[in-house]
Structures are given as structure tokens and as C-alpha cells.
Protein backbone atom coordinates (compact mmCIF):
# COMPACT_ATOMS: atom_id res chain seq x y z
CA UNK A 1 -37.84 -106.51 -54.75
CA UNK A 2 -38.18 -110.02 -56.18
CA UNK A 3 -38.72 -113.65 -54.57
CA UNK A 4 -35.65 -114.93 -53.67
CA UNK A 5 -35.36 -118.88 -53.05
CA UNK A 6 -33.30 -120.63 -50.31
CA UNK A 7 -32.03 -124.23 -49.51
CA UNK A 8 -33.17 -124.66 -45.56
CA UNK A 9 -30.93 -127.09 -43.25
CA UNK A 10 -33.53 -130.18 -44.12
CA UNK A 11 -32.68 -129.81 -48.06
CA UNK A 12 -35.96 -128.26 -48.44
CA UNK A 13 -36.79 -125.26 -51.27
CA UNK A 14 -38.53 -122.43 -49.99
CA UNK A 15 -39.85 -119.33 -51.24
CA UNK A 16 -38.86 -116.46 -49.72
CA UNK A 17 -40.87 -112.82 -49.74
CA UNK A 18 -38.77 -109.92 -48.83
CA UNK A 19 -39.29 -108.08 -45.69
CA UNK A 20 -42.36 -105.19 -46.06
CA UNK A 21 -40.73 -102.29 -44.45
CA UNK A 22 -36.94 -103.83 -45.98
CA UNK A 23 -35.38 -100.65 -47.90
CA UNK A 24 -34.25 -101.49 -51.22
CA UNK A 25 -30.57 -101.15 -52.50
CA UNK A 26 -29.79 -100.51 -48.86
CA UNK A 27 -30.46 -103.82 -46.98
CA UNK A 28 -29.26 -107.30 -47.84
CA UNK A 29 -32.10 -109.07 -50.02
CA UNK A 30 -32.41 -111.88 -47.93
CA UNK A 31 -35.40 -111.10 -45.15
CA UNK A 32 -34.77 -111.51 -41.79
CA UNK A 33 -35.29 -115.48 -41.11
CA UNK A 34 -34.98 -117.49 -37.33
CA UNK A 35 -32.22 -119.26 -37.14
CA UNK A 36 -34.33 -122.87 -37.76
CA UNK A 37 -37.16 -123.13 -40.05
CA UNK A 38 -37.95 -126.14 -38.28
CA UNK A 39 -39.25 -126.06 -34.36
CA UNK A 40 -37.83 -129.36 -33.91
CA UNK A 41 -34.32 -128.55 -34.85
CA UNK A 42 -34.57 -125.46 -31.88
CA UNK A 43 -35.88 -127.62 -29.79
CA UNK A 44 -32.97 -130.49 -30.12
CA UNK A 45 -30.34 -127.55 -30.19
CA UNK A 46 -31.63 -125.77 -27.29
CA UNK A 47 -31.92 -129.18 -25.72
CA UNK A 48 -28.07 -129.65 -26.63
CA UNK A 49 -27.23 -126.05 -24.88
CA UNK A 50 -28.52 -127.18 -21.45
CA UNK A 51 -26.05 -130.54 -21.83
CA UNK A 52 -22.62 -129.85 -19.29
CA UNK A 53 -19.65 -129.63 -22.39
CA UNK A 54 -17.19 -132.10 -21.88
CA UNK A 55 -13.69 -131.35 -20.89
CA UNK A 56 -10.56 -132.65 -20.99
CA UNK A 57 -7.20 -131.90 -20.19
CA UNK A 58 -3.87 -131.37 -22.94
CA UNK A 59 -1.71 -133.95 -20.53
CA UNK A 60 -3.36 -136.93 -19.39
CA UNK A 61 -6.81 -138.41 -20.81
CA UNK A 62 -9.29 -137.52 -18.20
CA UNK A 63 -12.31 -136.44 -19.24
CA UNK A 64 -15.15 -134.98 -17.05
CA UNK A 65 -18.58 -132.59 -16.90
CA UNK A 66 -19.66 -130.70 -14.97
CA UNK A 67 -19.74 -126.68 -13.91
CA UNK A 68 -18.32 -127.49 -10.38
CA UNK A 69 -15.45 -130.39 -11.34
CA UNK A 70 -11.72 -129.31 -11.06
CA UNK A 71 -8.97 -131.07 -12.70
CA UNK A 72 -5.07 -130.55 -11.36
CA UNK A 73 -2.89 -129.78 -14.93
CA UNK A 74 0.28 -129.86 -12.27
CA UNK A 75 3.43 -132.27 -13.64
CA UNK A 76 2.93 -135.73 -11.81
CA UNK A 77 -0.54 -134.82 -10.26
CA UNK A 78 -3.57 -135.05 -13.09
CA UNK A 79 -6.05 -135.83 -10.23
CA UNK A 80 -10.56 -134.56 -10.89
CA UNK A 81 -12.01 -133.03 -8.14
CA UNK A 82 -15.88 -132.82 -7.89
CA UNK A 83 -15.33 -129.06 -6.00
CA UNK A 84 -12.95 -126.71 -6.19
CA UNK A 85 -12.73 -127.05 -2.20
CA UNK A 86 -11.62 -130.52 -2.91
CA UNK A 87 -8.60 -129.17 -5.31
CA UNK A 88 -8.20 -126.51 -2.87
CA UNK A 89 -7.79 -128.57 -0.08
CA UNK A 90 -4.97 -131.09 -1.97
CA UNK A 91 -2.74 -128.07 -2.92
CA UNK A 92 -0.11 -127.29 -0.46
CA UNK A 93 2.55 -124.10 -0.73
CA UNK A 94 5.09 -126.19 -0.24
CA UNK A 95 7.94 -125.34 -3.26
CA UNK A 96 8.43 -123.05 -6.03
CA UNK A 97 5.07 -123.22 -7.26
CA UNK A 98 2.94 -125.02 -4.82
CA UNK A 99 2.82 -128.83 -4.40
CA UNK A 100 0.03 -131.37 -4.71
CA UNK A 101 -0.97 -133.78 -1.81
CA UNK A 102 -2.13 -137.01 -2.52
CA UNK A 103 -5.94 -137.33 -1.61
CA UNK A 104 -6.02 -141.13 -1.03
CA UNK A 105 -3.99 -140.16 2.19
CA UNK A 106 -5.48 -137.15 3.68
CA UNK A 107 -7.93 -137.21 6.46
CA UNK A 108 -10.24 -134.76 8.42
CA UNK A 109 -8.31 -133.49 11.45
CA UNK A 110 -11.51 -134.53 14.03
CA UNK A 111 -12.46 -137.89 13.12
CA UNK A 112 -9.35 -139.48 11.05
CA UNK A 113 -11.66 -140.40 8.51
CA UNK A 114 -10.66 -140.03 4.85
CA UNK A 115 -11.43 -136.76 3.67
CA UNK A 116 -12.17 -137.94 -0.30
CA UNK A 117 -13.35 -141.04 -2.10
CA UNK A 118 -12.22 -142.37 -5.13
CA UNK A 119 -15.91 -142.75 -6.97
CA UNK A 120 -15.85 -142.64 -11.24
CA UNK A 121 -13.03 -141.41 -11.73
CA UNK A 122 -13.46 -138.31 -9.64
CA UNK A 123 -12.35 -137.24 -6.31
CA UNK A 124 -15.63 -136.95 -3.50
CA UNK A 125 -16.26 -135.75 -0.89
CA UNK A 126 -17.90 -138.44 1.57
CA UNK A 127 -21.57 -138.84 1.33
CA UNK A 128 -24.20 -136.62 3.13
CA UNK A 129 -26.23 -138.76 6.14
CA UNK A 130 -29.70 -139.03 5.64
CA UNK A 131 -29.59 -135.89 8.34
CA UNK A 132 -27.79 -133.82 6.47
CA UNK A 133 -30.13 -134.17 3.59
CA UNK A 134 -32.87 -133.43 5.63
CA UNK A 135 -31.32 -130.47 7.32
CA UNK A 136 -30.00 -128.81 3.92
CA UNK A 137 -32.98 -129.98 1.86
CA UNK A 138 -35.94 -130.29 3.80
CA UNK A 139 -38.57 -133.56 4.49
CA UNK A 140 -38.07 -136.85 6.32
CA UNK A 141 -35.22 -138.27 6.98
């Protein structure tokens, strides 16, 4: 088989040998190559991999990230919820198809405290206390 030469992603020239054990006439003549010649490329890309892809929605212009978030699609409703507990909790079976509550107005049945927060543009839930950290993550409080 003969040298073959390549363009790499950085506009480099490279000489290529074929692979030692390659067949010929029955294998493509290009060897076997990673898929960057460069470390630093992998490195950014698998970097880029870990990032949370952002989403958005086909009928309103929210936007969010995140493995957990939930946006409602329903007609009128187009509300982000940082769990799907959260979404869960503002759909009601009321109607053909289910209704939507509004969040700004519902409250936990003990305390009468709101049961979500408003916070960048997504629906929370309300902050843990310094003991609840401490109980679900361990240290001082």
C-alpha cells in the first residue's frame, strides 16, 4: 500500500502510513485514525459533552438547562419547573385533557406558605434550612 496524505481539522498536512495488519483491496486505504489528532481539541469537546444542552420550547421563548427542569407546552400555560414534582404538582385533571394551576397561588396544605418561588425564570421549590442541609448532606449546620 502507498502513503496516503490527509488535511487534519487544524489545516495541517500529515503523512499517513497504512495500518500493518490492514488487508489490501479489501479495507478502505485510509488507517484507522482517533477522531482528533490534536489532545486539545478532545479535551475542549469532551469538555463541551459534560455542558447541560439548552432547550427551548416551539411556543413561547423560554429557554432553560438542566436534566431535572420541566417546561408546560399546554395552550395558555408555558410555565419552567426546576422538578418534575413541581410540574406535577401544577397539573390538575380537571377537563378534557387536564388543566394547569397557576403556581403563584398554590400553597402547602400545613403551613399556607407558598409552595413555589418565582427565581430566574424558573419555578422553585422554597429553599432548604440550614437543617435540612445538614440532615440530607452531612456537617455543621
Amino acid at each position: 500500500m502507498e502513503k496516503l496524505t490527509q488535511t487534519t481539522a487544524q489545516f495541517a498536512t500529515t503523512t499517513l502510513e497504512p495500518h500493518p495488519n490492514a488487508f489490501s483491496g479489501l479495507e478502505s486505504p485510509w488507517p484507522v485514525q482517533p477522531p482528533y489528532p490534536d489532545e486539545k481539541v478532545a479535551q475542549n469537546d469532551a469538555l463541551t459533552a459534560k455542558r447541560p444542552r439548552l432547550n427551548t420550547c416551539g411556543g413561547c421563548d423560554a429557554r432553560w438547562k438542566g436534566a431535572k427542569v420541566c417546561h408546560c407546552s399546554a395552550r395558555g400555560c408555558h410555565q419552567t419547573f426546576s422538578t418534575v414534582t413541581l410540574f406535577d404538582l401544577h397539573r390538575s385533571a380537571e377537563g378534557d385533557h387536564g388543566s394547569c394551576k397557576d403556581p403563584a397561588t398554590m400553597r402547602n396544605g400545613k403551613t399556607g406558605e407558598p409552595l413555589m418561588s418565582f427565581r430566574e425564570g424558573v419555578w422553585r421549590g422554597p429553599a432548604m434550612t440550614e437543617e435540612q442541609k445538614v440532615a440530607k448532606y452531612g456537617g455543621k449546620a
